[in-house]
PDB file of N, CA and C in Angstrom:
ATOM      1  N   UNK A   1       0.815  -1.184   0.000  1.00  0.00           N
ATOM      2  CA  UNK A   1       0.000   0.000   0.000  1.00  0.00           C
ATOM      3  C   UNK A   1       0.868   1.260   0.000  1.00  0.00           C
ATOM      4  N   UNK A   2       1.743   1.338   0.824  1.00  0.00           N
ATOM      5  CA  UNK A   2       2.403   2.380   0.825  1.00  0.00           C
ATOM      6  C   UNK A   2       3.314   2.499  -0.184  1.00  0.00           C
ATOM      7  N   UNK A   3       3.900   1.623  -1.317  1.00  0.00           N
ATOM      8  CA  UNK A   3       4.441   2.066  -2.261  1.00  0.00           C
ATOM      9  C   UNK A   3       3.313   2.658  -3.494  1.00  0.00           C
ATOM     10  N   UNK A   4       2.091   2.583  -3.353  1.00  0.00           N
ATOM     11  CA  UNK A   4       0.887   2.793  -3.927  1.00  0.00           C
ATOM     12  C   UNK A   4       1.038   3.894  -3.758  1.00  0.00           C
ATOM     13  N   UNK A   5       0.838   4.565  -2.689  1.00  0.00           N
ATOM     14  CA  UNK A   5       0.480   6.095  -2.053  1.00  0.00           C
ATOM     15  C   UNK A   5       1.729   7.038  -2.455  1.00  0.00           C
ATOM     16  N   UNK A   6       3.043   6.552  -2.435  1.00  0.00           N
ATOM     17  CA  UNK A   6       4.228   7.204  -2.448  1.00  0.00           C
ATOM     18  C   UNK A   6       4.255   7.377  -3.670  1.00  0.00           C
ATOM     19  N   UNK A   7       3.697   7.042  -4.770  1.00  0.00           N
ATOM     20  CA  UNK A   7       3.440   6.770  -6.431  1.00  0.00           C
ATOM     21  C   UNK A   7       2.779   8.111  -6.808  1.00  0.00           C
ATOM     22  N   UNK A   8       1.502   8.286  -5.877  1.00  0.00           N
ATOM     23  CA  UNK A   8       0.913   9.512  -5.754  1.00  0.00           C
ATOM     24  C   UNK A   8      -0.958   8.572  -6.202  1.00  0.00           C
ATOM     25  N   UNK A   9      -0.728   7.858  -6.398  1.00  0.00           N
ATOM     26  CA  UNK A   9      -1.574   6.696  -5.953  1.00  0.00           C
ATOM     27  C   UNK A   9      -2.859   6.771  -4.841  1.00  0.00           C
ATOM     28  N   UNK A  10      -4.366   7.027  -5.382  1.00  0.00           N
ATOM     29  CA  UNK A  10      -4.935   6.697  -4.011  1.00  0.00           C
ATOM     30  C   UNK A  10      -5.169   5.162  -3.790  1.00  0.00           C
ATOM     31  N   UNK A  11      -5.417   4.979  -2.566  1.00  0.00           N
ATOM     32  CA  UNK A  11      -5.790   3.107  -2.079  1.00  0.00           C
ATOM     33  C   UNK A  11      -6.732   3.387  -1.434  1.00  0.00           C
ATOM     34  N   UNK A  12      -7.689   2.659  -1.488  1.00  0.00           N
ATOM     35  CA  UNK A  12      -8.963   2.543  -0.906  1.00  0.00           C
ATOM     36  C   UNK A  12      -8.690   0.915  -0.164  1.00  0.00           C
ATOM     37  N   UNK A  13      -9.623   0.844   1.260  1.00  0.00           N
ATOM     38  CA  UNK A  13      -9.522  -0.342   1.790  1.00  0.00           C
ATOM     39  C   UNK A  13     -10.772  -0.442   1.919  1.00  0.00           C
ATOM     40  N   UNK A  14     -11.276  -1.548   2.258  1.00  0.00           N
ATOM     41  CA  UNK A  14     -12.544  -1.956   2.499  1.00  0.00           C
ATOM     42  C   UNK A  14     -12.435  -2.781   4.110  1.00  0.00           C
ATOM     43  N   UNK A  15     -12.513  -1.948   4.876  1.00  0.00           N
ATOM     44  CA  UNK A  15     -12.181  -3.052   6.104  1.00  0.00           C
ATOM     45  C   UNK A  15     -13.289  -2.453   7.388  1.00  0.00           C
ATOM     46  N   UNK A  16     -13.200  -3.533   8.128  1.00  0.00           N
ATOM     47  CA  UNK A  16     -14.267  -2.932   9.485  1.00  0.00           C
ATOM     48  C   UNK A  16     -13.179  -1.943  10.565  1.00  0.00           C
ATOM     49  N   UNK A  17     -13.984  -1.657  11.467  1.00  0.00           N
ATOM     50  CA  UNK A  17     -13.912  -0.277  11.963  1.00  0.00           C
ATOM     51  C   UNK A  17     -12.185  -0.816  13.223  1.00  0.00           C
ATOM     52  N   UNK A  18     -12.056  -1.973  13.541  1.00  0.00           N
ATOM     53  CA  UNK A  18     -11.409  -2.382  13.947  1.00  0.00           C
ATOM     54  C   UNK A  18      -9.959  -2.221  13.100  1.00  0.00           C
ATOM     55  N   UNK A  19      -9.625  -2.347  11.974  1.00  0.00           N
ATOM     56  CA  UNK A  19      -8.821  -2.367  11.070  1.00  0.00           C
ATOM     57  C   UNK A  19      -8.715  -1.327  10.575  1.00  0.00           C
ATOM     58  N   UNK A  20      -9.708  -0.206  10.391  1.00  0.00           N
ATOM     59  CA  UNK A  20      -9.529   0.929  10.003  1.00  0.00           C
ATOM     60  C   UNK A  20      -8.432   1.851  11.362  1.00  0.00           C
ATOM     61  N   UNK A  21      -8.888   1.795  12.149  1.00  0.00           N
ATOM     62  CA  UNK A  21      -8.322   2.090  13.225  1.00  0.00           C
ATOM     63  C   UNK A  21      -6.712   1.511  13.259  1.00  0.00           C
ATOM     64  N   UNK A  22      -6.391   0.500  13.441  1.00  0.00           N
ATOM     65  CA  UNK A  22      -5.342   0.017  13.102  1.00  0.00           C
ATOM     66  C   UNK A  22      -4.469   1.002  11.803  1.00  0.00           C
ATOM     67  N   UNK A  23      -4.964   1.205  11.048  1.00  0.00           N
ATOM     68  CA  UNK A  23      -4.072   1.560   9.927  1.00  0.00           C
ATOM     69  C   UNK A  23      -4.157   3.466  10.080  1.00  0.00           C
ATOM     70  N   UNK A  24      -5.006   3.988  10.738  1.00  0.00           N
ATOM     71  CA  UNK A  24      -5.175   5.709  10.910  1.00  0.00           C
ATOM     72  C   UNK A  24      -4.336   5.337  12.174  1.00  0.00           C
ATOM     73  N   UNK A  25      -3.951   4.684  12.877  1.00  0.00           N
ATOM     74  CA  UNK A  25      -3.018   4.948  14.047  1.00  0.00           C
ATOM     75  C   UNK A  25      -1.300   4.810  13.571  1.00  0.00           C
ATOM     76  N   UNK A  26      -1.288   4.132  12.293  1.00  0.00           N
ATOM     77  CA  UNK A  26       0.035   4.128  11.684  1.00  0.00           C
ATOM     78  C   UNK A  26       0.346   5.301  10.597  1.00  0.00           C
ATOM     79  N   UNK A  27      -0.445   5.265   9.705  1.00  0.00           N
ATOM     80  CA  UNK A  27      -0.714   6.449   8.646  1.00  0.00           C
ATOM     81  C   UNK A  27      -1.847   7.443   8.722  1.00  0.00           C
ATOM     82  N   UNK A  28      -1.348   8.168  10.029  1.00  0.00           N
ATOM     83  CA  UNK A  28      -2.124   9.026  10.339  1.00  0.00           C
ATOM     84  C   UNK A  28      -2.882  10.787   9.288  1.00  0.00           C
ATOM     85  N   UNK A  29      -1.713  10.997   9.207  1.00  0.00           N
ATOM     86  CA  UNK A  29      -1.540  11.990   8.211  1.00  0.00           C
ATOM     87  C   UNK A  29      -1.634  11.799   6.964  1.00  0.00           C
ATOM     88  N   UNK A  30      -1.906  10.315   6.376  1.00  0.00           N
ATOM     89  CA  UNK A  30      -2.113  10.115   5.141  1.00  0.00           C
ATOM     90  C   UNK A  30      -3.553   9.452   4.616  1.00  0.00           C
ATOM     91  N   UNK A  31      -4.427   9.381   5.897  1.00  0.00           N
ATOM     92  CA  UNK A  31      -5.565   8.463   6.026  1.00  0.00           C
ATOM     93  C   UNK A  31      -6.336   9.788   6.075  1.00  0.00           C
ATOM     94  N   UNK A  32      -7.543   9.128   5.055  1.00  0.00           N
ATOM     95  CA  UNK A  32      -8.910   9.747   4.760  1.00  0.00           C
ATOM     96  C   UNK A  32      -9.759   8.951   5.464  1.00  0.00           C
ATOM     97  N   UNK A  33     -10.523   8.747   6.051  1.00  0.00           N
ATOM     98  CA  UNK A  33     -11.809   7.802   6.885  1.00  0.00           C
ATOM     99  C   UNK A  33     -12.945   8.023   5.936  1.00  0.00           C
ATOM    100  N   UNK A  34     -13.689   7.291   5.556  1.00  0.00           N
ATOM    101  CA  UNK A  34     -14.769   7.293   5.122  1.00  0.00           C
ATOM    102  C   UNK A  34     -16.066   6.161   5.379  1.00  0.00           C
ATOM    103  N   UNK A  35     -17.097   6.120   6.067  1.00  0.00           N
ATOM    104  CA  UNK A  35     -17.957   5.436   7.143  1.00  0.00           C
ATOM    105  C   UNK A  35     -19.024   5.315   6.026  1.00  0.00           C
ATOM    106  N   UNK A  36     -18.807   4.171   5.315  1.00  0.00           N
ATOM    107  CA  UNK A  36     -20.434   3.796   4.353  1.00  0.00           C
ATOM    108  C   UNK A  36     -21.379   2.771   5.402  1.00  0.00           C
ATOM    109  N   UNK A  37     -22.438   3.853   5.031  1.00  0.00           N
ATOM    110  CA  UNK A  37     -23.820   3.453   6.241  1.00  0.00           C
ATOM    111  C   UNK A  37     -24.542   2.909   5.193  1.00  0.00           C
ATOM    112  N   UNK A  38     -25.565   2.102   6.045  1.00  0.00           N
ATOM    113  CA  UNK A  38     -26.392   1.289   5.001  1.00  0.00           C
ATOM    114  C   UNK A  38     -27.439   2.607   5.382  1.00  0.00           C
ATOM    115  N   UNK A  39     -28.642   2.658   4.155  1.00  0.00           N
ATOM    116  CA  UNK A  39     -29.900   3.855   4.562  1.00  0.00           C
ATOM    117  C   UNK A  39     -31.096   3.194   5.417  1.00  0.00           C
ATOM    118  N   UNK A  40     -30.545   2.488   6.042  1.00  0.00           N
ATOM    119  CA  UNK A  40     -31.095   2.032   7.167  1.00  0.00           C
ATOM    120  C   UNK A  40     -31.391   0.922   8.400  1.00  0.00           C
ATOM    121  N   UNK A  41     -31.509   0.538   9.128  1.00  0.00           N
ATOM    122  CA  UNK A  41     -31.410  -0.711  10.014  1.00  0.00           C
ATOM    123  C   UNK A  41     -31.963  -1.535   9.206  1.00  0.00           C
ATOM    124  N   UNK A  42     -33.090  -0.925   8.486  1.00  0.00           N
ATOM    125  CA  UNK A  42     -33.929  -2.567   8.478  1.00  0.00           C
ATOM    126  C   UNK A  42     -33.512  -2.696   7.059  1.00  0.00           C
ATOM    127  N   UNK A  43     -33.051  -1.672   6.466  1.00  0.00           N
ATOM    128  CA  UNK A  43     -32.451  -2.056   4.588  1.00  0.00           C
ATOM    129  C   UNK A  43     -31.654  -2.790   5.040  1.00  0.00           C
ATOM    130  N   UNK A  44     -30.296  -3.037   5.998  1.00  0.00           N
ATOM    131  CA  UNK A  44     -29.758  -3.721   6.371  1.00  0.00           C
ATOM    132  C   UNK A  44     -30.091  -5.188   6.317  1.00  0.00           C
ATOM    133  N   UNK A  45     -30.905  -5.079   6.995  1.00  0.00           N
ATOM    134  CA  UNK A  45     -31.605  -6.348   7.552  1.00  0.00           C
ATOM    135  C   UNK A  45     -32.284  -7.289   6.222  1.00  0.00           C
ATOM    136  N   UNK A  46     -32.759  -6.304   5.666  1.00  0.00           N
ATOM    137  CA  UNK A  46     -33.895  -7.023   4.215  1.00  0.00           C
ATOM    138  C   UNK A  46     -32.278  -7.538   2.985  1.00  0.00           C
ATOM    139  N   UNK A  47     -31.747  -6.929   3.192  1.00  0.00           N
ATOM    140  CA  UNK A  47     -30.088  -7.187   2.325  1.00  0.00           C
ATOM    141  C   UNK A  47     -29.497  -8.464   2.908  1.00  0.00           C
ATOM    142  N   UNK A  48     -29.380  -8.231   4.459  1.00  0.00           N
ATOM    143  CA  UNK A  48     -28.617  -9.787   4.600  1.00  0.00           C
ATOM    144  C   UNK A  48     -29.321 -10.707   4.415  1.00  0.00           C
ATOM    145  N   UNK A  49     -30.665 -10.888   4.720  1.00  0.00           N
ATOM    146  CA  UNK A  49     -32.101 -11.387   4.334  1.00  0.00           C
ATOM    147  C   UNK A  49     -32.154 -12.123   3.510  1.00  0.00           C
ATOM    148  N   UNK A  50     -31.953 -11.612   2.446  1.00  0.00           N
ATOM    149  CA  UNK A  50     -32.265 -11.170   0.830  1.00  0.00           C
ATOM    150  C   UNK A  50     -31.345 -12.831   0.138  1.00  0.00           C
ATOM    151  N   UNK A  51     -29.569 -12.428   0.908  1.00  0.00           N
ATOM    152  CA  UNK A  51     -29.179 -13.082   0.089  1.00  0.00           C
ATOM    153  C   UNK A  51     -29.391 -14.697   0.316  1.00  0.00           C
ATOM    154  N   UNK A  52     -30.138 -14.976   0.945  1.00  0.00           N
ATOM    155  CA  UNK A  52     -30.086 -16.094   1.548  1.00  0.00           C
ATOM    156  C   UNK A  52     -28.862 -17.311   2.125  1.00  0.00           C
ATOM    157  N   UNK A  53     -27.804 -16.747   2.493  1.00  0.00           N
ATOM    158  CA  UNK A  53     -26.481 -16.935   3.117  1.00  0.00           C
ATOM    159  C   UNK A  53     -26.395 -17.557   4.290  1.00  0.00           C
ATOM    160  N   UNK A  54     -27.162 -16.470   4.893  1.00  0.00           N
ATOM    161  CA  UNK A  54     -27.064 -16.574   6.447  1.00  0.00           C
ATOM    162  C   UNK A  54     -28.169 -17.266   7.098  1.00  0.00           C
ATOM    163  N   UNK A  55     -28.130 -17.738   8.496  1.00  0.00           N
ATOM    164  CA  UNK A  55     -29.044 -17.891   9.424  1.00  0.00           C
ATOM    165  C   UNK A  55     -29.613 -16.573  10.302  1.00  0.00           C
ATOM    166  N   UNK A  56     -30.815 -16.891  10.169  1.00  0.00           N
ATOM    167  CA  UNK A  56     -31.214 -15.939  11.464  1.00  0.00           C
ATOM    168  C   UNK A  56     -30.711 -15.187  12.440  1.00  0.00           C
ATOM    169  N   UNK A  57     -29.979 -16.423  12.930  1.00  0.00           N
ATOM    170  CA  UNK A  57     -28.916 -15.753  14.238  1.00  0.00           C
ATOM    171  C   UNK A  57     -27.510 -15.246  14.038  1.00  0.00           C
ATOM    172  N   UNK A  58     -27.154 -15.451  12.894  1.00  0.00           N
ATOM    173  CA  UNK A  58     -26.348 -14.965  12.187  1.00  0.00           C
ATOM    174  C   UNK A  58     -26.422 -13.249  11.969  1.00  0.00           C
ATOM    175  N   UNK A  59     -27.673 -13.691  10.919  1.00  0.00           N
ATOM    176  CA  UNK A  59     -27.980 -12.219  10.561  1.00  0.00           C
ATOM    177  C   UNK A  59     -28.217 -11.057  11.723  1.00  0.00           C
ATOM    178  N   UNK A  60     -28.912 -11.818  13.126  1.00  0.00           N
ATOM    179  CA  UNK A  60     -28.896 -10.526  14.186  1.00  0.00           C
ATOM    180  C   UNK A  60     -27.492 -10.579  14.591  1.00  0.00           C
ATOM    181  N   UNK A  61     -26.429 -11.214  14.735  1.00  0.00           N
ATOM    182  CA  UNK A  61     -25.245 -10.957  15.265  1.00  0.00           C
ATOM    183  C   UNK A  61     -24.821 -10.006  14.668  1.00  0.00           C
ATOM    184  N   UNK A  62     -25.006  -9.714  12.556  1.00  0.00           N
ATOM    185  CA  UNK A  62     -24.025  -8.791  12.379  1.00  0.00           C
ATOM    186  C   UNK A  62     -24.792  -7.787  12.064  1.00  0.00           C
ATOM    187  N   UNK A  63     -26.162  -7.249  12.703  1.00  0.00           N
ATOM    188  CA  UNK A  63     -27.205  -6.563  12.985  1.00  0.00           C
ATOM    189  C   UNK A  63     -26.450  -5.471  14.383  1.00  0.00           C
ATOM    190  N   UNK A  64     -26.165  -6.487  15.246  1.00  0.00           N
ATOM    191  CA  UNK A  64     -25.613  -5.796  16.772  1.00  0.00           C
ATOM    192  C   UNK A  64     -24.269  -5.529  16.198  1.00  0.00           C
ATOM    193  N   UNK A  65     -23.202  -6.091  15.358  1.00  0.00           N
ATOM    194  CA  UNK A  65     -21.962  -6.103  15.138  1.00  0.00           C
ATOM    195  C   UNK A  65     -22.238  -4.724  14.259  1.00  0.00           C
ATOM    196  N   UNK A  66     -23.171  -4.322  13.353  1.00  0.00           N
ATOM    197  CA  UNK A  66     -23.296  -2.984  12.626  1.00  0.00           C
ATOM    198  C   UNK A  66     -23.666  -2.204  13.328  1.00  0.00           C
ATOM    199  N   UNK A  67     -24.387  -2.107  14.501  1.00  0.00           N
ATOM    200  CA  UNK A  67     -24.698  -1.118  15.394  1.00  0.00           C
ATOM    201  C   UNK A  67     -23.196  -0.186  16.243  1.00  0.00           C
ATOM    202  N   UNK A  68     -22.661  -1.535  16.470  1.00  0.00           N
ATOM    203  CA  UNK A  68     -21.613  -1.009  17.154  1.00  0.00           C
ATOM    204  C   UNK A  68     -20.641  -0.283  16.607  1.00  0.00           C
ATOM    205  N   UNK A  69     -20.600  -0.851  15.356  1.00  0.00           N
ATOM    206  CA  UNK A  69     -19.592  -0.191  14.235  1.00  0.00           C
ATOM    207  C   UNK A  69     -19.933   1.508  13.960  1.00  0.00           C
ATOM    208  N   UNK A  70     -21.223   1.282  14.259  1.00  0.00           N
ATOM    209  CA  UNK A  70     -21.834   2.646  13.914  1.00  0.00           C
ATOM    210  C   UNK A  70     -21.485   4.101  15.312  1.00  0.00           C
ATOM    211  N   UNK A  71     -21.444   3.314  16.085  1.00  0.00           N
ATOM    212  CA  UNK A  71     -20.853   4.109  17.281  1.00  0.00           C
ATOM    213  C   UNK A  71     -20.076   4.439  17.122  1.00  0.00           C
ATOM    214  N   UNK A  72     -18.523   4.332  16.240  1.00  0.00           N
ATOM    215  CA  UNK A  72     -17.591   4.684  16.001  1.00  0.00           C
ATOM    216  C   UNK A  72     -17.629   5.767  15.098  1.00  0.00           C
ATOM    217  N   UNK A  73     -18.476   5.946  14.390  1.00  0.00           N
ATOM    218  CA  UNK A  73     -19.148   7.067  12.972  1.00  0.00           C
ATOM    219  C   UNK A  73     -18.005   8.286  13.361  1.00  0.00           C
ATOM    220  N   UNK A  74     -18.363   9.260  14.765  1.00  0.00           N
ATOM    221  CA  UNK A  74     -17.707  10.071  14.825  1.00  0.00           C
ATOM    222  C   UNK A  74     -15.736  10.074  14.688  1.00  0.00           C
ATOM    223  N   UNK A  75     -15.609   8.993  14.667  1.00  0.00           N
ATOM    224  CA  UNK A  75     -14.058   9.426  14.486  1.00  0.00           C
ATOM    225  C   UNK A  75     -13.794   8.956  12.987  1.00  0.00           C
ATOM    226  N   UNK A  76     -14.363   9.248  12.098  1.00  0.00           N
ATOM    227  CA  UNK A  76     -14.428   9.288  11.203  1.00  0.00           C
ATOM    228  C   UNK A  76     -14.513  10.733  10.010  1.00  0.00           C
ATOM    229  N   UNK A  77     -13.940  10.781   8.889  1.00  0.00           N
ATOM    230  CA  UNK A  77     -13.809  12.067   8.162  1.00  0.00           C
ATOM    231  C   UNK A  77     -14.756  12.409   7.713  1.00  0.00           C
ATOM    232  N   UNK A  78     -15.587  11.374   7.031  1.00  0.00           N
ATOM    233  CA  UNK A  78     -16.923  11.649   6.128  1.00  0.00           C
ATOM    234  C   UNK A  78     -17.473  10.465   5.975  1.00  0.00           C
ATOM    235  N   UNK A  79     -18.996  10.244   5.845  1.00  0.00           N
ATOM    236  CA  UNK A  79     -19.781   9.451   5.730  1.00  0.00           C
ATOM    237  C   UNK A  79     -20.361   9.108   4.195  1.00  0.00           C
ATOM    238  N   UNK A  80     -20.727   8.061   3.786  1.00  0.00           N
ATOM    239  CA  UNK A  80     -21.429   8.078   2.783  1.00  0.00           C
ATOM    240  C   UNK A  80     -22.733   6.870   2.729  1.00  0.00           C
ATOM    241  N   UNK A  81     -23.666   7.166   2.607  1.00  0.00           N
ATOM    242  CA  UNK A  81     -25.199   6.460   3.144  1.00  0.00           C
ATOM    243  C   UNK A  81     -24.934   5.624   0.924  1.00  0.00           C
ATOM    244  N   UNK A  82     -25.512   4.379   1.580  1.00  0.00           N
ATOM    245  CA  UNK A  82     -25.068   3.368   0.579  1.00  0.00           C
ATOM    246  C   UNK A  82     -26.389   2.979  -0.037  1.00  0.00           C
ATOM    247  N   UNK A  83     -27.215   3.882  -0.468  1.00  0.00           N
ATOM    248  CA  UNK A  83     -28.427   3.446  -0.707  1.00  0.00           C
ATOM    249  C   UNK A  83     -28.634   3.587  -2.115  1.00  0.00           C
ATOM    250  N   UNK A  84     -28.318   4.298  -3.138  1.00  0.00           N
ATOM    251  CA  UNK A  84     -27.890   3.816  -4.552  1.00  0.00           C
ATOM    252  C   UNK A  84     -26.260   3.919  -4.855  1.00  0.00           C
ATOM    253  N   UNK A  85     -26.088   2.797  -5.006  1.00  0.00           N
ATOM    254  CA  UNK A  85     -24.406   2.611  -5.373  1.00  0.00           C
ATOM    255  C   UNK A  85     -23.793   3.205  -6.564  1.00  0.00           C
ATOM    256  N   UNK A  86     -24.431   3.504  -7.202  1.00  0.00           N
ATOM    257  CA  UNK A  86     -24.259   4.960  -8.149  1.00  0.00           C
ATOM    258  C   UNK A  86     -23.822   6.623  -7.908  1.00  0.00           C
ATOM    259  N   UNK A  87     -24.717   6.756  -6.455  1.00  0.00           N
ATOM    260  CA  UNK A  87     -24.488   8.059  -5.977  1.00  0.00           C
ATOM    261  C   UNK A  87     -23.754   8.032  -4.985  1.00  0.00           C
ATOM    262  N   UNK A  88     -24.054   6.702  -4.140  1.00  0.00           N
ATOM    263  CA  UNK A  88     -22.110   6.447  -2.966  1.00  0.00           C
ATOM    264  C   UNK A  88     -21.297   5.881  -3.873  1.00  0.00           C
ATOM    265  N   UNK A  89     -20.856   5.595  -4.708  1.00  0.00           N
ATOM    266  CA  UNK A  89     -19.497   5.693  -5.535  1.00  0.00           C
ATOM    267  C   UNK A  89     -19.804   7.776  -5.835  1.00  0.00           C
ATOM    268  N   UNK A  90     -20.276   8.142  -6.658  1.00  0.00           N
ATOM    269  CA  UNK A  90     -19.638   9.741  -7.083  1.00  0.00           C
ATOM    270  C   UNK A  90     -19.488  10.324  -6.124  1.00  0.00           C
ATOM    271  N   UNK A  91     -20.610  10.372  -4.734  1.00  0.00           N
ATOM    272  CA  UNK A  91     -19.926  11.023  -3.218  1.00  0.00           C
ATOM    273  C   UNK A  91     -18.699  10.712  -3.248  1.00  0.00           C
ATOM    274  N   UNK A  92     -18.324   8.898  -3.008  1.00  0.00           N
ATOM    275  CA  UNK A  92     -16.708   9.062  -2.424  1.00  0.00           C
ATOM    276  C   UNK A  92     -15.801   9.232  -3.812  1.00  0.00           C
ATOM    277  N   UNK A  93     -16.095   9.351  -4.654  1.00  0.00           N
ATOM    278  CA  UNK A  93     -15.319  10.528  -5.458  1.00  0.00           C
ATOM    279  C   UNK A  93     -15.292  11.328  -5.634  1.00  0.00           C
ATOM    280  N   UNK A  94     -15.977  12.365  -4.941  1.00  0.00           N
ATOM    281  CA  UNK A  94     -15.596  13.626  -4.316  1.00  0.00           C
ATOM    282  C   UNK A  94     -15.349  13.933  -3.325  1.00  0.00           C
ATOM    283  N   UNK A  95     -15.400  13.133  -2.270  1.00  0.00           N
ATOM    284  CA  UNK A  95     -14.592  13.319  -1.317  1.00  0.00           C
ATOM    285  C   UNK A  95     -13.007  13.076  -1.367  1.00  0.00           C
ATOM    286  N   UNK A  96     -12.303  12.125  -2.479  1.00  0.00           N
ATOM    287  CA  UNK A  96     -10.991  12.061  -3.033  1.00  0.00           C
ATOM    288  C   UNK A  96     -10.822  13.465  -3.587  1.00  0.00           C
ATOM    289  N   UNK A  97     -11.591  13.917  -4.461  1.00  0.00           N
ATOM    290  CA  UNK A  97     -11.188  14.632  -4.951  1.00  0.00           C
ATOM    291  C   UNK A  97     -10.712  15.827  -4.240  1.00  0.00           C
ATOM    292  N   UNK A  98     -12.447  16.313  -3.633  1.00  0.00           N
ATOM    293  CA  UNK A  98     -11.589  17.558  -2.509  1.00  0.00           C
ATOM    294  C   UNK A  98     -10.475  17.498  -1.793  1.00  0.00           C
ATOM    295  N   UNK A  99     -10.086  15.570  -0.977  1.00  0.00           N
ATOM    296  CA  UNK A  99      -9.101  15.756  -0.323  1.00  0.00           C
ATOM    297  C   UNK A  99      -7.713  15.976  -1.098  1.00  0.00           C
ATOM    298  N   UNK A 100      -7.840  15.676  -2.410  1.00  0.00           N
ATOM    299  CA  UNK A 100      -6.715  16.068  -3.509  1.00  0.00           C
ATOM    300  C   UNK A 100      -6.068  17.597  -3.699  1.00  0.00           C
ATOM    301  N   UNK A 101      -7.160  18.286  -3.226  1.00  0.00           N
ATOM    302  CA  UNK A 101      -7.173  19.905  -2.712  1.00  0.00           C
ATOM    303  C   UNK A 101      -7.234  20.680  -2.026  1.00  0.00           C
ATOM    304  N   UNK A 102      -7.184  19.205  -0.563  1.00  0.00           N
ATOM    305  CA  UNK A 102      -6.900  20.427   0.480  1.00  0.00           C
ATOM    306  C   UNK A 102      -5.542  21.016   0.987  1.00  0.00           C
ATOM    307  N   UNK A 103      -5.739  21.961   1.581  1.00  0.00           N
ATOM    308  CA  UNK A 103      -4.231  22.882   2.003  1.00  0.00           C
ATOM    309  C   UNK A 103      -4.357  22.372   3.211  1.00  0.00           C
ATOM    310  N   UNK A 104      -3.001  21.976   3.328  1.00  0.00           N
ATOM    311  CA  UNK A 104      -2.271  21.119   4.489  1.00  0.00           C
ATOM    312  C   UNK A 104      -1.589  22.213   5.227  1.00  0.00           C
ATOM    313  N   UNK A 105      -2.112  22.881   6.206  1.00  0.00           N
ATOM    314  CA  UNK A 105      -1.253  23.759   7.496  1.00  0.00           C
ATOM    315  C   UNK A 105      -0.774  22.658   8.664  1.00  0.00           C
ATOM    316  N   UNK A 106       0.005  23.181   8.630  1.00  0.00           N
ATOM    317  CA  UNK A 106       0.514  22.341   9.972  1.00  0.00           C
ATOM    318  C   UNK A 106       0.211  22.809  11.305  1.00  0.00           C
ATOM    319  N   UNK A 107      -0.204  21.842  12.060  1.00  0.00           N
ATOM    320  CA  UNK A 107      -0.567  22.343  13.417  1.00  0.00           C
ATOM    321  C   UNK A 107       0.004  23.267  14.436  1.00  0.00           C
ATOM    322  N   UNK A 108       1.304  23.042  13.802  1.00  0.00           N
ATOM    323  CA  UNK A 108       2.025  23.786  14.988  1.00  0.00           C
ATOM    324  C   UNK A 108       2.367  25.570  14.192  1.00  0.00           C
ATOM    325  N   UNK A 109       1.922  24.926  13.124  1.00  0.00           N
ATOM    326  CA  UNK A 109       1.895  26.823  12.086  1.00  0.00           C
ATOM    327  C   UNK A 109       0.759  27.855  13.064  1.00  0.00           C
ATOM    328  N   UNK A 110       1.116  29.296  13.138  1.00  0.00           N
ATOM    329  CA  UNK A 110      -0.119  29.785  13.670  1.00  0.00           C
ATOM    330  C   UNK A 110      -0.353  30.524  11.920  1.00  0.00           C
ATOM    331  N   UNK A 111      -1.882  31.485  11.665  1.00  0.00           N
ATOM    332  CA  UNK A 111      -2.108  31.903  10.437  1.00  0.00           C
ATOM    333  C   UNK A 111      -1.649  33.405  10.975  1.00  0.00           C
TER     334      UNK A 111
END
């Protein structure tokens, strides 16, 4: 990944909130967060549902396992609600993009 990024390269990960964390505590300054929400508990629910995969008890485990994930929302940069995958893909390509343009002050700079 990081010879990706050093390229000038963006990388996108797909990982739970556990792992995201993990990697913003190493590449702090180079990590964008981005928190895709489903548009709702129970769309959730009718999706894992849907695919017929899972068990019941399955499906409420990662029902409570998405709740919790969701508690974490705030330490996160930006959100994107996943309810046509058409319009959360162009959101999080604009959220690359702006971050492609933001001005980087340094903390310890005063203006």
């Amino acid at each position: 990944m990081l010879d990706k990024t050093a390229s000038g390269n963006d990388v996108i990960l797909e990982i739970e909130v556990q792992g995201g964390a993990q990697v913003y505590h190493n590449l702090q300054d180079r990590v964008v967060r981005i928190f895709v929400l489903p548009p709702s508990e129970e769309a959730l629910q009718q999706r894992l549902a849907g695919r017929n995969t899972e068990s019941d008890a399955s499906i409420r485990a990662r029902l409570a396992r998405a709740q919790e994930e969701i508690n974490h929302l705030p330490d996160y940069d930006y959100f994107v609600i996943n309810d046509d995958l058409e319009q959360a893909v162009q959101q999080t390509l604009s959220i690359i993009v702006a971050e492609r343009h933001r001005v980087q002050i340094s903390k310890n700079e005063e203006k």
